[in-house]
N, C-alpha and C. Protein backbone atom coordinates (compact mmCIF):
# COMPACT_ATOMS: atom_id res chain seq x y z
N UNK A 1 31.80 38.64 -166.91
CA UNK A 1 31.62 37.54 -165.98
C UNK A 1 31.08 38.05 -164.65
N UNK A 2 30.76 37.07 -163.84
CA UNK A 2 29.94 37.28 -162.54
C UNK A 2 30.73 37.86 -161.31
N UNK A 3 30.34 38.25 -160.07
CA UNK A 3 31.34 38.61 -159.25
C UNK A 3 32.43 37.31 -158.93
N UNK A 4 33.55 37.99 -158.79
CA UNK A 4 34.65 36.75 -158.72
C UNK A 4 34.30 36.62 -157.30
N UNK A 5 34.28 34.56 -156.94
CA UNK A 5 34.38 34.24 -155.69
C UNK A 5 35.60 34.65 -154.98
N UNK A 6 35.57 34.94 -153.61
CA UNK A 6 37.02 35.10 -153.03
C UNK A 6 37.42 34.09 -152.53
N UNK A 7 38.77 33.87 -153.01
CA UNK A 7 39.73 32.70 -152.41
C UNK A 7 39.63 32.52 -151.29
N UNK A 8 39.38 31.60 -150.15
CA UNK A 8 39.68 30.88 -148.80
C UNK A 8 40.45 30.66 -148.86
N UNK A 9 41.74 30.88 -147.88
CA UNK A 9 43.26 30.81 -147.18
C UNK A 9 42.85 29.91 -146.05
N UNK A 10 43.37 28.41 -146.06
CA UNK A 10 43.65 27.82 -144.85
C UNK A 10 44.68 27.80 -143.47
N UNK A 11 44.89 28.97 -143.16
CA UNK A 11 45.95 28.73 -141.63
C UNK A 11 45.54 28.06 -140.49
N UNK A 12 46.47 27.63 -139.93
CA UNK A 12 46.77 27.05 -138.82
C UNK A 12 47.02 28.39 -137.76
N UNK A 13 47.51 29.42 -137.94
CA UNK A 13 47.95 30.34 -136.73
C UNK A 13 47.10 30.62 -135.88
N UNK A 14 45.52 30.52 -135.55
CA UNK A 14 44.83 30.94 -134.90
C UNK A 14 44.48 29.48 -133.75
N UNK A 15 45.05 28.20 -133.99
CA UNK A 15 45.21 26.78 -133.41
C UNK A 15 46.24 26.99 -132.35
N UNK A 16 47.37 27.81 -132.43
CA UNK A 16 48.66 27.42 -131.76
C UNK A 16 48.70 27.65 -130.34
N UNK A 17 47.51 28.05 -130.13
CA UNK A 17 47.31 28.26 -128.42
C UNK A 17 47.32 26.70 -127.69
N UNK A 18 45.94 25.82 -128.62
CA UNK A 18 45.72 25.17 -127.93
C UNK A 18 46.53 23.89 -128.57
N UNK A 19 46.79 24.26 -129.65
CA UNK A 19 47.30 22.35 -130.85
C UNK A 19 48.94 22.42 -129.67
N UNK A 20 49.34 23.06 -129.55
CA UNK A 20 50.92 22.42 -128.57
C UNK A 20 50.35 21.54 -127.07
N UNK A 21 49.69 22.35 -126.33
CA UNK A 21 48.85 21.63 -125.48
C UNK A 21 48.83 20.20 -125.85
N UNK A 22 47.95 20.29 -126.83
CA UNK A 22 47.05 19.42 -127.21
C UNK A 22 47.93 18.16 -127.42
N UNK A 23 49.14 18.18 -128.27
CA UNK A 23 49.84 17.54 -128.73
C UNK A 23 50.84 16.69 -127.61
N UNK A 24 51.13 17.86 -126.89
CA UNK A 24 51.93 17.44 -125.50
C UNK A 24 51.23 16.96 -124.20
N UNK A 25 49.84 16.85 -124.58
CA UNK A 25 49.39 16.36 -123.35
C UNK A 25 48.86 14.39 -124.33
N UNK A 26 48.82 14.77 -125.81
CA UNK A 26 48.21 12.99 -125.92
C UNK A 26 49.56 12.49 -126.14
N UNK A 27 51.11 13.05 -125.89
CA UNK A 27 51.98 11.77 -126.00
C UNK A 27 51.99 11.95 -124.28
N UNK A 28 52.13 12.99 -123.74
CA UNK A 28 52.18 12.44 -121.85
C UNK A 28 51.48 11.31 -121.61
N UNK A 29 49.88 11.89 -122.04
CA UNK A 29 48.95 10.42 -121.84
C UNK A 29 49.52 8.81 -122.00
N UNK A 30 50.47 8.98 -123.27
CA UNK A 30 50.65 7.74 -123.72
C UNK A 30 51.59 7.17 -122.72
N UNK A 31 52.93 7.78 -122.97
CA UNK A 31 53.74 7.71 -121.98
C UNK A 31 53.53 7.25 -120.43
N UNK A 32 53.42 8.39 -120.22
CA UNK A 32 52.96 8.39 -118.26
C UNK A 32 52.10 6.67 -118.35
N UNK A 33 51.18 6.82 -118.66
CA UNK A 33 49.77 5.57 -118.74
C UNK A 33 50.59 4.15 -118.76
N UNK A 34 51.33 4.35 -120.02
CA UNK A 34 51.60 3.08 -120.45
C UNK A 34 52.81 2.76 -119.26
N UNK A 35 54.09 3.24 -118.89
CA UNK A 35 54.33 3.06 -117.72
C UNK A 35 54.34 3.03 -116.23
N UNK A 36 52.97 3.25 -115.72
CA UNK A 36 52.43 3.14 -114.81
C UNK A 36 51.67 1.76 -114.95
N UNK A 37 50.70 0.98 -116.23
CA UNK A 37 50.24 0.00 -116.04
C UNK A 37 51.48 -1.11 -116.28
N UNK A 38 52.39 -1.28 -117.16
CA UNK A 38 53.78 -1.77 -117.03
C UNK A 38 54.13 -2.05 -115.61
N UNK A 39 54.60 -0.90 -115.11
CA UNK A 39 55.29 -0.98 -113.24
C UNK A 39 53.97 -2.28 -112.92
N UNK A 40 52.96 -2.02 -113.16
CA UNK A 40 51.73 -2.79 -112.02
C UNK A 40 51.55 -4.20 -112.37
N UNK A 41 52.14 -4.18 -113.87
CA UNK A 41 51.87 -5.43 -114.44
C UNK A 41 52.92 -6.26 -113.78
N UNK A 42 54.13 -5.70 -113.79
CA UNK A 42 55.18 -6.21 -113.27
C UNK A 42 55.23 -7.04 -111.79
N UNK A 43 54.16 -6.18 -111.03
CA UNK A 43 54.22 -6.71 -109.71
C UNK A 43 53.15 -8.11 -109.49
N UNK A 44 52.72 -8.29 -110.84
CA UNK A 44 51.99 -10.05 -111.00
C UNK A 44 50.22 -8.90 -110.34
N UNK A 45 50.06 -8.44 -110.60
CA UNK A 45 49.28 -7.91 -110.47
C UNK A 45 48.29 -8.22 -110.96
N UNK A 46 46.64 -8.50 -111.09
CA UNK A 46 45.68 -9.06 -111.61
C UNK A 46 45.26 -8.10 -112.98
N UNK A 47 44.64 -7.86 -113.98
CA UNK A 47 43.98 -7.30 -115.07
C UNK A 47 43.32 -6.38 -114.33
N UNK A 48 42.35 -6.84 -113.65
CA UNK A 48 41.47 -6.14 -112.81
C UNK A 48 41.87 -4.52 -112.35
N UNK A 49 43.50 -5.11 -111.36
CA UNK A 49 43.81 -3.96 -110.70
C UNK A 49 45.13 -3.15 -111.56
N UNK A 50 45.49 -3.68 -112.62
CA UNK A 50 46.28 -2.57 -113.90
C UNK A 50 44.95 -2.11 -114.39
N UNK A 51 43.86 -1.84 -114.68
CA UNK A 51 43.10 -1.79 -115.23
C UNK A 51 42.70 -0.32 -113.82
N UNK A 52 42.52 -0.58 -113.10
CA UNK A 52 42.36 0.55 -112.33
C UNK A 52 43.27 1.30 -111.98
N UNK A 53 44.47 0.84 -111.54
CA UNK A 53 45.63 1.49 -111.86
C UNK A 53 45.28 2.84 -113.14
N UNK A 54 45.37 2.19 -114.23
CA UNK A 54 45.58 3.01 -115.56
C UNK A 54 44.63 4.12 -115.44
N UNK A 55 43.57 4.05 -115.17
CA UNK A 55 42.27 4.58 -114.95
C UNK A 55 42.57 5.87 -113.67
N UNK A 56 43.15 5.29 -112.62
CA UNK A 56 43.70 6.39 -111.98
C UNK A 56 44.36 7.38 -112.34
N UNK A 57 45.67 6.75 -112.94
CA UNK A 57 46.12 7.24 -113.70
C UNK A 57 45.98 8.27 -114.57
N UNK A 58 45.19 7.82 -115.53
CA UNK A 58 44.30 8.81 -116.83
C UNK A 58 43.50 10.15 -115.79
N UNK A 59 42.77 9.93 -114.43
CA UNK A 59 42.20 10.77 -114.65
C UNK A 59 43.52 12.22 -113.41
N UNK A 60 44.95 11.41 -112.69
CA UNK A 60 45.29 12.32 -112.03
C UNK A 60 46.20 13.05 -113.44
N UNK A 61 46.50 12.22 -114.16
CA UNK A 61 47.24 13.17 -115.35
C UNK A 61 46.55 13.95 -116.21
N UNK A 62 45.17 13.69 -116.28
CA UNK A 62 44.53 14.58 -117.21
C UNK A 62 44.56 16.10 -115.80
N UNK A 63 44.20 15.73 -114.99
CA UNK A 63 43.67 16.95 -114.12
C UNK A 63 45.08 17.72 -113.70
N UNK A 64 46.24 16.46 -114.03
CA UNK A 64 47.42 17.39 -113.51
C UNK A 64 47.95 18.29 -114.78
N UNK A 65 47.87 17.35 -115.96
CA UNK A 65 48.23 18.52 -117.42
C UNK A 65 47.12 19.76 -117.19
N UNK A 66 46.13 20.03 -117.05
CA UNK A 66 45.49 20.46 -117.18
C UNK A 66 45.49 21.92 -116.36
N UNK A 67 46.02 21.81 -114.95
CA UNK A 67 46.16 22.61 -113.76
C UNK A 67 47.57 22.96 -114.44
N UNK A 68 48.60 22.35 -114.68
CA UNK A 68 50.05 22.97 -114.99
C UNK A 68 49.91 23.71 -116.59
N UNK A 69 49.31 23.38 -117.48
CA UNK A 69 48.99 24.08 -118.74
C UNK A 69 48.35 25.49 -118.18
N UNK A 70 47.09 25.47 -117.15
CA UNK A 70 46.56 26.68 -116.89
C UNK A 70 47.44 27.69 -116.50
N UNK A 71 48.29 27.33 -115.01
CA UNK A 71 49.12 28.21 -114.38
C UNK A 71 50.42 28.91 -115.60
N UNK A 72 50.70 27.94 -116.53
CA UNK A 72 51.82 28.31 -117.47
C UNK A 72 51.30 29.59 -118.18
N UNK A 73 49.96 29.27 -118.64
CA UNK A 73 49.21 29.56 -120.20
C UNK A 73 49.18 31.42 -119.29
N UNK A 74 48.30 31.18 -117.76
CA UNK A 74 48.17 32.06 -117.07
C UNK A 74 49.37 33.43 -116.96
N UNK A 75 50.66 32.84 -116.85
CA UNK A 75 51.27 33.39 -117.18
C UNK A 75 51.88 34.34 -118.32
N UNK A 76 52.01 33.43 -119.21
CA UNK A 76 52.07 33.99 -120.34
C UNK A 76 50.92 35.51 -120.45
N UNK A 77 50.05 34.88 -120.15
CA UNK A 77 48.63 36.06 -120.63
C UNK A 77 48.87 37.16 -119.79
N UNK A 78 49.44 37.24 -118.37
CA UNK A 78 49.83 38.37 -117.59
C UNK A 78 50.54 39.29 -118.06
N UNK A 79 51.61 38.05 -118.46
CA UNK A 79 52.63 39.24 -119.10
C UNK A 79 52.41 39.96 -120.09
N UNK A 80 51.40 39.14 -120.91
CA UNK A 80 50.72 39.95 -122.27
C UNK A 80 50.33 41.09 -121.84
N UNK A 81 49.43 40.57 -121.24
CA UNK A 81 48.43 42.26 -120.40
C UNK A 81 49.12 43.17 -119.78
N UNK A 82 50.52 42.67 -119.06
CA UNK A 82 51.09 43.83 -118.98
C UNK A 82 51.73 44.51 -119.60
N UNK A 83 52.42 43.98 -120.70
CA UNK A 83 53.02 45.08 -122.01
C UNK A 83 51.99 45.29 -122.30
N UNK A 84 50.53 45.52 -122.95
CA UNK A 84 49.51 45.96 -123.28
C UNK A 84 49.21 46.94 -122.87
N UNK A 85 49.13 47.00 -121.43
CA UNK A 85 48.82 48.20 -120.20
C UNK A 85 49.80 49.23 -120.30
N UNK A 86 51.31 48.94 -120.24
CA UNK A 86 52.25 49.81 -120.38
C UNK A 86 52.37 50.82 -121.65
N UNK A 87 51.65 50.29 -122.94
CA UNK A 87 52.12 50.45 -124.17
C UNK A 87 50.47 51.44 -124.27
N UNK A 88 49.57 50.78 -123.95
CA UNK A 88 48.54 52.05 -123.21
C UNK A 88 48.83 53.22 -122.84
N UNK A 89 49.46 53.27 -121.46
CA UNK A 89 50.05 54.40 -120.60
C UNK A 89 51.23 54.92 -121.93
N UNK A 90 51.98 54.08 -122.90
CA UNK A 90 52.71 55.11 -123.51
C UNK A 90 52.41 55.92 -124.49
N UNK A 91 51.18 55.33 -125.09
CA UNK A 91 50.26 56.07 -126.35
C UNK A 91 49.80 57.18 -125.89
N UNK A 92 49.36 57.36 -124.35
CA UNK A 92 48.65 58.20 -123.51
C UNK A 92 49.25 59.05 -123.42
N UNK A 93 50.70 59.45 -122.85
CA UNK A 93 51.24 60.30 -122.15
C UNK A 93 52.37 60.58 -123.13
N UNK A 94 52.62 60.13 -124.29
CA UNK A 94 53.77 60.12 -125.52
C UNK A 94 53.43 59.38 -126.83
N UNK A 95 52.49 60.30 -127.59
CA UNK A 95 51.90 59.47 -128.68
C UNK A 95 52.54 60.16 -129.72
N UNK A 96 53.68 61.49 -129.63
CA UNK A 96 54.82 61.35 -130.41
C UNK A 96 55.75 60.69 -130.60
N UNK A 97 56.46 60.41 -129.24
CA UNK A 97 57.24 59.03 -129.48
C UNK A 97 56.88 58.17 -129.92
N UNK A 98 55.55 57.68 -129.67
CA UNK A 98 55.21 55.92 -129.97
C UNK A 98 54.86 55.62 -131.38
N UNK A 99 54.66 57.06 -132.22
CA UNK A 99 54.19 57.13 -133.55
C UNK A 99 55.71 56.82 -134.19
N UNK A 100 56.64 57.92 -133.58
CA UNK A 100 58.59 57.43 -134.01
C UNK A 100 58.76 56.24 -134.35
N UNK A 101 58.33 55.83 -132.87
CA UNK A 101 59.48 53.97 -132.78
C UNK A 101 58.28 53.31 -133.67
N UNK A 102 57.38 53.53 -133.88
CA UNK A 102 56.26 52.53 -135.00
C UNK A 102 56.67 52.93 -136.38
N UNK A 103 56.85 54.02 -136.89
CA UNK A 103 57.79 54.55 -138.15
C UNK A 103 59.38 53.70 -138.44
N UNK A 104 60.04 53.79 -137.02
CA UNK A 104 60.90 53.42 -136.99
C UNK A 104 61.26 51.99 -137.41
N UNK A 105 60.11 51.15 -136.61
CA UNK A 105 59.90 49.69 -136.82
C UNK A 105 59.65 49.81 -138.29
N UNK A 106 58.73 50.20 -139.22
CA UNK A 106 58.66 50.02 -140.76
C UNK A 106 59.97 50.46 -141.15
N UNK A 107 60.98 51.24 -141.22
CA UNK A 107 61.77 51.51 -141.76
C UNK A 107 62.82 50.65 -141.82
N UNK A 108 63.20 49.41 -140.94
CA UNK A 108 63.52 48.49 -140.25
C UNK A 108 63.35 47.49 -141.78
N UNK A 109 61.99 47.60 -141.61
CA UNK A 109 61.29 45.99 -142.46
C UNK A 109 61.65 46.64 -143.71
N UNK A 110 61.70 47.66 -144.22
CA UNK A 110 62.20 47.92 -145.41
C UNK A 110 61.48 49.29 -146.61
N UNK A 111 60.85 49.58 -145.56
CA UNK A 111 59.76 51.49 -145.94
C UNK A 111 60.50 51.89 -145.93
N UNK A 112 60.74 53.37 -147.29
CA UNK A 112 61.22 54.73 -147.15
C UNK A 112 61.00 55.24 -146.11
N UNK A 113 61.42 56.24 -145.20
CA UNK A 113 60.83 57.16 -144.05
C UNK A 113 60.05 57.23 -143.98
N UNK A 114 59.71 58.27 -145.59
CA UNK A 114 58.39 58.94 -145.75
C UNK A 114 57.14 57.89 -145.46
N UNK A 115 57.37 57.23 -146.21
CA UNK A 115 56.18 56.38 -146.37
C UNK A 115 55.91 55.26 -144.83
N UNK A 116 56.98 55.13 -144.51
CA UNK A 116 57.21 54.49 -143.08
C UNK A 116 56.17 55.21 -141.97
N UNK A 117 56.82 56.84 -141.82
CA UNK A 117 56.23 57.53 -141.11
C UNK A 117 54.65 57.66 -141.40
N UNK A 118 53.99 57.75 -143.24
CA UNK A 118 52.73 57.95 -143.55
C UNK A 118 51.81 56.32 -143.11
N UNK A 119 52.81 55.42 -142.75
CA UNK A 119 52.20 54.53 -142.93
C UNK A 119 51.70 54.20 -141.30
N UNK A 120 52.74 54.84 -140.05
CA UNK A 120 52.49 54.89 -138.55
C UNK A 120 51.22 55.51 -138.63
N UNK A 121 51.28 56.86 -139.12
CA UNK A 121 50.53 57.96 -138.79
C UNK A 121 49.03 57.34 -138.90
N UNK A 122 48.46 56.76 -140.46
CA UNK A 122 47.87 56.01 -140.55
C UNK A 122 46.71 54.72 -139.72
N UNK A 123 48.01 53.86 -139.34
CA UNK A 123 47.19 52.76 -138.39
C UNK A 123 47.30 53.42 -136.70
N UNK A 124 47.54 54.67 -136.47
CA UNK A 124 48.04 55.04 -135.50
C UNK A 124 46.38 55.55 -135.58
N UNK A 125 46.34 56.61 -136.53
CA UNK A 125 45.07 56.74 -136.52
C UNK A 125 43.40 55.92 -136.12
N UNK A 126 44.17 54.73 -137.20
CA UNK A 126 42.81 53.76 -136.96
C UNK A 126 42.86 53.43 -135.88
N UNK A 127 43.86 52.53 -135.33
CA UNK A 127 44.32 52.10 -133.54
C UNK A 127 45.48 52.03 -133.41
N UNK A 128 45.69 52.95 -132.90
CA UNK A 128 47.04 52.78 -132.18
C UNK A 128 47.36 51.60 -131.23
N UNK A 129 46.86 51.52 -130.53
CA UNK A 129 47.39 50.33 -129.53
C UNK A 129 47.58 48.89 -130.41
N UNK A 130 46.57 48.43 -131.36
CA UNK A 130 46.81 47.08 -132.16
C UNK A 130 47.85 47.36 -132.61
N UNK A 131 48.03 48.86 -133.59
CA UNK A 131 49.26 48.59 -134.41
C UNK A 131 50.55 48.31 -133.20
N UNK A 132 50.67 48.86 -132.34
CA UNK A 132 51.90 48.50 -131.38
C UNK A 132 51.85 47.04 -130.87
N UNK A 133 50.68 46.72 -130.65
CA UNK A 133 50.73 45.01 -130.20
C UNK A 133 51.18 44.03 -130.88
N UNK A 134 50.57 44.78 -132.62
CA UNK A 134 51.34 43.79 -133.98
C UNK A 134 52.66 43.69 -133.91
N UNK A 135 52.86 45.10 -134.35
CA UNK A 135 53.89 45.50 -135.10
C UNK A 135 55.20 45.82 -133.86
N UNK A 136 55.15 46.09 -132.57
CA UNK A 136 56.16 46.46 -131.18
C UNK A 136 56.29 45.02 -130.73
N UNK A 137 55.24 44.42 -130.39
CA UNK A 137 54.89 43.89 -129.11
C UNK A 137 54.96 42.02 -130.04
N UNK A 138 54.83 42.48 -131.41
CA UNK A 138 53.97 40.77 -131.84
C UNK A 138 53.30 40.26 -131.05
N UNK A 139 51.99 40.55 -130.64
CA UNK A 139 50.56 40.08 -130.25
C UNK A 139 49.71 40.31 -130.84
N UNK A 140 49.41 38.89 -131.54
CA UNK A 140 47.83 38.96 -132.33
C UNK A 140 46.70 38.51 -131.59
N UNK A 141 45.34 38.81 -131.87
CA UNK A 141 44.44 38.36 -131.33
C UNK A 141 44.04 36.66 -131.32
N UNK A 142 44.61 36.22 -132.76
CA UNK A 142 44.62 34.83 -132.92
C UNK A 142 45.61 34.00 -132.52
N UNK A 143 46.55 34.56 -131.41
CA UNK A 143 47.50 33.61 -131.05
C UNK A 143 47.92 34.05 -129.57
N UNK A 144 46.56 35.09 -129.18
CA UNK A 144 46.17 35.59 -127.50
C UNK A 144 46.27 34.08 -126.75
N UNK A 145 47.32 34.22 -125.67
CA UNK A 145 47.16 33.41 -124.10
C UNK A 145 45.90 33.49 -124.08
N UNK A 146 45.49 31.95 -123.81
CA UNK A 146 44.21 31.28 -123.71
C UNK A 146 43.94 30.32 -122.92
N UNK A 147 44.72 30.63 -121.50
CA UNK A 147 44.50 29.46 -120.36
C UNK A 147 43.55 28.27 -120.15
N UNK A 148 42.35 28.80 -120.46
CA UNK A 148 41.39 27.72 -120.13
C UNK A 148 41.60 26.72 -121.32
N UNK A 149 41.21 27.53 -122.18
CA UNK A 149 41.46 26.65 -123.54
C UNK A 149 42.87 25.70 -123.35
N UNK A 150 43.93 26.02 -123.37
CA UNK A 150 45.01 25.39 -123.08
C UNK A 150 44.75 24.10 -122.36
N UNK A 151 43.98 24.29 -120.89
CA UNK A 151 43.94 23.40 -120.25
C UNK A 151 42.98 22.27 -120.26
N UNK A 152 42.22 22.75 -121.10
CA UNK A 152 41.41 22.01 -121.63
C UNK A 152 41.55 20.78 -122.33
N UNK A 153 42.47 21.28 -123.73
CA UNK A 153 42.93 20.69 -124.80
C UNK A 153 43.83 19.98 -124.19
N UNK A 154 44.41 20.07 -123.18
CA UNK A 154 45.75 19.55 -122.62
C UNK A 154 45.40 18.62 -121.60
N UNK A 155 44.02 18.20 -121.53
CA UNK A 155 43.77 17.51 -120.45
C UNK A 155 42.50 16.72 -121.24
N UNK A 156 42.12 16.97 -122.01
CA UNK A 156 41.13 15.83 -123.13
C UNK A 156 42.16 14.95 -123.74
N UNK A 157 43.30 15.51 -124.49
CA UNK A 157 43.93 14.82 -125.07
C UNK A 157 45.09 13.72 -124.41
N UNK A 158 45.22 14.42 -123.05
CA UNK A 158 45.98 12.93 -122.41
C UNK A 158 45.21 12.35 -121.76
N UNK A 159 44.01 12.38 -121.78
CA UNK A 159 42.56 11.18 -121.81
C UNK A 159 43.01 10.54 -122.57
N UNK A 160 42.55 10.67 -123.88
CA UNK A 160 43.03 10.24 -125.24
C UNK A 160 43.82 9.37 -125.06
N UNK A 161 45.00 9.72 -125.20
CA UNK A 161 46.31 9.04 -125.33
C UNK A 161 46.72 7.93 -124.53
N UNK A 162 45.90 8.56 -122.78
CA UNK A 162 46.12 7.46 -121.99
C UNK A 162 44.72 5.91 -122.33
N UNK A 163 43.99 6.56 -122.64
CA UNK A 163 43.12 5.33 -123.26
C UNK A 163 43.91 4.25 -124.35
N UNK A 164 44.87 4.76 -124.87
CA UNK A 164 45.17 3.67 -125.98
C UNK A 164 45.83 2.55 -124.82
N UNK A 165 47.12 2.99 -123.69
CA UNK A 165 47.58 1.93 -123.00
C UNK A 165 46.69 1.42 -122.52
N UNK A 166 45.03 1.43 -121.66
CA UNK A 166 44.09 0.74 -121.16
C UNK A 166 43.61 -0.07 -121.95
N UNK A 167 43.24 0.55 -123.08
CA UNK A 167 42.43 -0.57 -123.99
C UNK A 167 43.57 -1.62 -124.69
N UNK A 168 44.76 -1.56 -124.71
CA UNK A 168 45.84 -2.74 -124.44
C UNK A 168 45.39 -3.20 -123.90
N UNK A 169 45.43 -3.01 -122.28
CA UNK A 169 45.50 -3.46 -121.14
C UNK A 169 44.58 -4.51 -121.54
N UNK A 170 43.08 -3.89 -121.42
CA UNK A 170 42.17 -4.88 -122.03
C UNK A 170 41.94 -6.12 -122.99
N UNK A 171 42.59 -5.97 -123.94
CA UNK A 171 42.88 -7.15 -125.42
C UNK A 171 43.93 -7.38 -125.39
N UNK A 172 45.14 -7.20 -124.59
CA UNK A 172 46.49 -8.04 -124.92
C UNK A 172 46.39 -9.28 -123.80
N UNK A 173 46.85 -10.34 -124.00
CA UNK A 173 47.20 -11.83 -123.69
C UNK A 173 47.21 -11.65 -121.99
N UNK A 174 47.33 -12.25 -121.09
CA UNK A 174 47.80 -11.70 -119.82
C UNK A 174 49.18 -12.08 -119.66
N UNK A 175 49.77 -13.05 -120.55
CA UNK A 175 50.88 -13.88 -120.36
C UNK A 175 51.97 -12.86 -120.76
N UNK A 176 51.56 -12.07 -121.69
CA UNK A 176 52.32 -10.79 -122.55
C UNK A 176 51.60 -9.68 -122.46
N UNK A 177 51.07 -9.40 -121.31
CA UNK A 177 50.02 -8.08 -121.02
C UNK A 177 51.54 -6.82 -121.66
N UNK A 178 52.60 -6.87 -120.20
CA UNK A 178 53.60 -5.83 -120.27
C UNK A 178 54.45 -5.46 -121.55
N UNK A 179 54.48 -6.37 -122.08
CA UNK A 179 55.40 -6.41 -123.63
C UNK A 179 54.41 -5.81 -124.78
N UNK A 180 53.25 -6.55 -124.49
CA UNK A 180 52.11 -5.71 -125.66
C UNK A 180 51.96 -4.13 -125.46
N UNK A 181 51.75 -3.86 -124.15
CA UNK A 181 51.60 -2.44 -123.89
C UNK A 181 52.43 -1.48 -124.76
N UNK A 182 53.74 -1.99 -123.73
CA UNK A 182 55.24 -1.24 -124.35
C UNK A 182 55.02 -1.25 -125.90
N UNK A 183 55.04 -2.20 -126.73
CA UNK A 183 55.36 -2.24 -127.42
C UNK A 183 54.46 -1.32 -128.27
N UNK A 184 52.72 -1.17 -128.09
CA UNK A 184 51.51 -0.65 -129.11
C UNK A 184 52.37 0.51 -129.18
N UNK A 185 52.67 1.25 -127.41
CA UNK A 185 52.85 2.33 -127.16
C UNK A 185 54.05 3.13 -127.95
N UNK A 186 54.89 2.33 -127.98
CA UNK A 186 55.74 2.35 -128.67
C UNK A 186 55.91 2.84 -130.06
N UNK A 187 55.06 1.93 -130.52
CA UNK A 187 55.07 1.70 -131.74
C UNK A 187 53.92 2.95 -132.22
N UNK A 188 53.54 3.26 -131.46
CA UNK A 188 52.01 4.47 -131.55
C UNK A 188 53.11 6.31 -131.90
N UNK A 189 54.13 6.16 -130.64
CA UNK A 189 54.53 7.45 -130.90
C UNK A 189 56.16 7.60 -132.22
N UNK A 190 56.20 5.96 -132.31
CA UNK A 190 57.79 6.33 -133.05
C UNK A 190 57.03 6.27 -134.58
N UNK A 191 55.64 5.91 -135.16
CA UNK A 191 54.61 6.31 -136.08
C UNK A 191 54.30 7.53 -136.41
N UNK A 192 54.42 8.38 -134.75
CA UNK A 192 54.10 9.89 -135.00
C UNK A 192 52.65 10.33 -134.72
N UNK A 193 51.82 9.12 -134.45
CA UNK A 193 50.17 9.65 -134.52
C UNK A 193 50.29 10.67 -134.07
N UNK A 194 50.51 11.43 -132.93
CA UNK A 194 50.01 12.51 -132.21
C UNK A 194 50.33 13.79 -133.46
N UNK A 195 51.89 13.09 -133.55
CA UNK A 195 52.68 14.40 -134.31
C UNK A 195 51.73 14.82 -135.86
N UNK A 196 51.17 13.62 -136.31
CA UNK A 196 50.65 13.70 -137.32
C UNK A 196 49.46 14.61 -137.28
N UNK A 197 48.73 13.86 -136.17
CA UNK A 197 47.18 14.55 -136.38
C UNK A 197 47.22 16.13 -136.26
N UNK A 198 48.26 16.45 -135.43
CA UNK A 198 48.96 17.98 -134.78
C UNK A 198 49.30 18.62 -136.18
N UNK A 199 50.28 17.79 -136.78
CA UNK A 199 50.49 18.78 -138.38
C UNK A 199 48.96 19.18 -138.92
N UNK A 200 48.54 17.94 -139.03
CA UNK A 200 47.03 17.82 -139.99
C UNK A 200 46.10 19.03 -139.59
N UNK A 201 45.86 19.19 -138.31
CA UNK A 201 45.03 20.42 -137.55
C UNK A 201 46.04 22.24 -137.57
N UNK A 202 47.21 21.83 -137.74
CA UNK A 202 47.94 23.49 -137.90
C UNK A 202 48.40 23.55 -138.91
N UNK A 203 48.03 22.61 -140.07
CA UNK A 203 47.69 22.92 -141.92
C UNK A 203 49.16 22.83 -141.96
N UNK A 204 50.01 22.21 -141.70
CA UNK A 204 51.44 21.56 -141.98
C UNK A 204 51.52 20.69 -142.95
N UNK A 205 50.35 19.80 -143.20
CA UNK A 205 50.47 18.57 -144.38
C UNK A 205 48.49 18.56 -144.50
């Protein structure tokens, strides 16, 4: 027979930077939105001006998820880089030890010594520093602090989300503007959309 095709593996792990973002900024959207045009509706307020209201709304929460996702995400990635840097300086100045505690770590997961130790020596060879980022540190390249990205995803998607309470705003009754809202909104996150589309994109279902 012919060369065998190779199987494609679908993961989700290389998403998880930005799909939590993502997820937590289109129920904020919903949330935040839908009770802010509610409060306005309340005050006998015209269509017109819930309608700008919401719109305000949408764009100080997109820009505020967006700035607080960065500074978080930012963080995270510092600290990455600084165990990175340190674990640098320790390969540098003690690349007997660091070959130990990487032996050590396999022996842990369930390697003979021998083979524990042949197996450091090994990726120590190819790179040392990845194998410590994997295998010390758990840092992969596909699940690297990704600030911008973060804030990105985290600030499109409570666009998103906050659009569903506006376009209420728009097609519900005026007599039952506040009750329709609540209620789509409602009825939007105890459904799960966000949660759903979030599984669907990190290969959960």
């Amino acid at each position: 027979m012919g060369t065998r095709m190779r199987r494609r593996e679908r993961h989700g792990t290389d998403r998880i930077g930005w799909l939590r973002a993502a997820v937590l900024g289109a129920n904020d959207g919903i949330v935040s939105t839908a009770s802010l045009v509610v409060g306005v509706a309340a005050s006998q307020a015209s269509r017109s001006e819930i309608m700008v209201a919401g719109v305000a709304g949408l764009v100080a929460g997109a820009l505020s998820m967006a700035a607080g996702e960065y500074v978080s995400v930012s963080s995270q990635a510092d600290t990455e880089r600084a165990d990175i840097a340190r674990e640098r300086t320790e390969l540098a100045t003690a690349p007997a030890a660091e070959e130990e505690e990487l032996a050590a770590i396999y022996v842990r997961r369930g390697l003979a010594p021998s083979l524990a130790r042949t197996v450091a020596q090994q990726l120590a060879a190819h790179d040392a520093l990845k194998a410590h980022m994997r295998d010390e540190l758990g840092l992969f390249d596909e699940s690297a602090a990704r600030p911008l990205q973060a804030a990105m995803a985290s600030a499109a998607t409570f666009a998103l989300g906050a659009a569903l309470p506006i376009l209420t705003v728009m097609l519900a009754p005026a007599a039952m503007l506040s009750l329709v809202v609540a209620g789509v909104s409602l009825a939007s996150l105890a459904m799960g959309m966000t949660a759903g589309v979030g599984a669907w994109f990190g290969t959960a279902i």
